[in-house]
C-alpha atoms as a PDB file:
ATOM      1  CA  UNK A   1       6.406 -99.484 -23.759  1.00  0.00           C
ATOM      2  CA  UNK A   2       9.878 -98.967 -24.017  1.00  0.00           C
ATOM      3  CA  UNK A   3       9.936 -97.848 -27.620  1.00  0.00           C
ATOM      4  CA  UNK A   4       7.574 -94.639 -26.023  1.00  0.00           C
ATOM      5  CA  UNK A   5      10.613 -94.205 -22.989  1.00  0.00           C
ATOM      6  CA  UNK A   6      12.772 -93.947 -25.447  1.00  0.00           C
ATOM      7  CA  UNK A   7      11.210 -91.364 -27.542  1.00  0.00           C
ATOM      8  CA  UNK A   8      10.516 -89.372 -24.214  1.00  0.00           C
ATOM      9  CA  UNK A   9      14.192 -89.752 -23.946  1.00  0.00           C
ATOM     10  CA  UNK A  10      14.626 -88.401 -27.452  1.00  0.00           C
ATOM     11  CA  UNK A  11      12.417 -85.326 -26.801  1.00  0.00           C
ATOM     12  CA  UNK A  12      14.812 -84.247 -24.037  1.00  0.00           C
ATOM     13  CA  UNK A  13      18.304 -85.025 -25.937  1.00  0.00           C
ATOM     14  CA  UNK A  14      16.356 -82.771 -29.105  1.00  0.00           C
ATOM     15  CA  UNK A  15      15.891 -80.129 -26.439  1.00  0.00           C
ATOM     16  CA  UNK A  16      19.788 -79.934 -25.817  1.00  0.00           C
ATOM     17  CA  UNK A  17      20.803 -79.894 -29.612  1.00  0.00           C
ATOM     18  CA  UNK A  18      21.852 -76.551 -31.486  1.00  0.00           C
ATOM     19  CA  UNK A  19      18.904 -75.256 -32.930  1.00  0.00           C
ATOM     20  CA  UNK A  20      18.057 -75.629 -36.275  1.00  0.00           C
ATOM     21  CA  UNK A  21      14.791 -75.688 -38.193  1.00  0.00           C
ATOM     22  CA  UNK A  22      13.592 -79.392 -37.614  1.00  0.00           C
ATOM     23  CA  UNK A  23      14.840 -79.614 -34.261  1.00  0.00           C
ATOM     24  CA  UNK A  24      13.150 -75.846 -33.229  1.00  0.00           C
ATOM     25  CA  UNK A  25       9.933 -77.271 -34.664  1.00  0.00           C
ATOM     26  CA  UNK A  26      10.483 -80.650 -32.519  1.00  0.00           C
ATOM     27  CA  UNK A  27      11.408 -78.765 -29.589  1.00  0.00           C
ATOM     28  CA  UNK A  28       8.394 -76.745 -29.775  1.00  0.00           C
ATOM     29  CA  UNK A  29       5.711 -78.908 -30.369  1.00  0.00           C
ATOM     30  CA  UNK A  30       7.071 -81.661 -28.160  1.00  0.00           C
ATOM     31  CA  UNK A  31       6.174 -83.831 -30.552  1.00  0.00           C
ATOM     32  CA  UNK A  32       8.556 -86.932 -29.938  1.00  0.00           C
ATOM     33  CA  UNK A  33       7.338 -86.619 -25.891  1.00  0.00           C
ATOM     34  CA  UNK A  34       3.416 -86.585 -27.279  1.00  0.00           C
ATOM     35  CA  UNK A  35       4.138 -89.375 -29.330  1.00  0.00           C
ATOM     36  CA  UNK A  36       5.801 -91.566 -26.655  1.00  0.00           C
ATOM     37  CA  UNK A  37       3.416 -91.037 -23.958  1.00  0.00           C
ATOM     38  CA  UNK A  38       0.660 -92.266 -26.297  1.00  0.00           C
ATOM     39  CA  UNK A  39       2.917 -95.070 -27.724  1.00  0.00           C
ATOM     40  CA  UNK A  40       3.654 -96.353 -23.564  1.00  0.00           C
ATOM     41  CA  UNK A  41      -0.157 -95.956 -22.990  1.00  0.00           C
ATOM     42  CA  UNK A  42      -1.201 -97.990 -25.457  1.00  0.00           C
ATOM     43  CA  UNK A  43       1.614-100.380 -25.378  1.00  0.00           C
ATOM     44  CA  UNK A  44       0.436-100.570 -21.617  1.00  0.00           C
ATOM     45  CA  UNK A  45      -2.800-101.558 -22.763  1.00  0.00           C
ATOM     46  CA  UNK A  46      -2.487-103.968 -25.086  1.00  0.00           C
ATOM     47  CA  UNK A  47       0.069-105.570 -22.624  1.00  0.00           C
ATOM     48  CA  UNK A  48      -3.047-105.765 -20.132  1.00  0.00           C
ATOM     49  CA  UNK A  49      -5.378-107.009 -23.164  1.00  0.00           C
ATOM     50  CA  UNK A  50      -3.505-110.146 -24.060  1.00  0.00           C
END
């Protein structure tokens, strides 16, 4: 759970760096906040599970 808060975090510190070619692509795609919503869902989940 907190490793997907933290990549949410990431998403928005990407959003403030000067743009380059990796970060654009990041920025775009919002593919760190994807990835941590999923991540926190599932880490949710299992949490429940066990």
């Amino acid at each position: 759970m907190l490793i997907g808060a933290g990549l949410v975090v990431l998403n928005f510190v990407v959003r403030l760096m000067p743009d380059s070619q990796a970060m654009e692509w990041l920025a775009r795609t919002d593919l760190l906040l994807h990835a941590g919503v999923v991540l926190g869902l599932i880490g949710i989940l299992v949490g429940d599970a066990l």
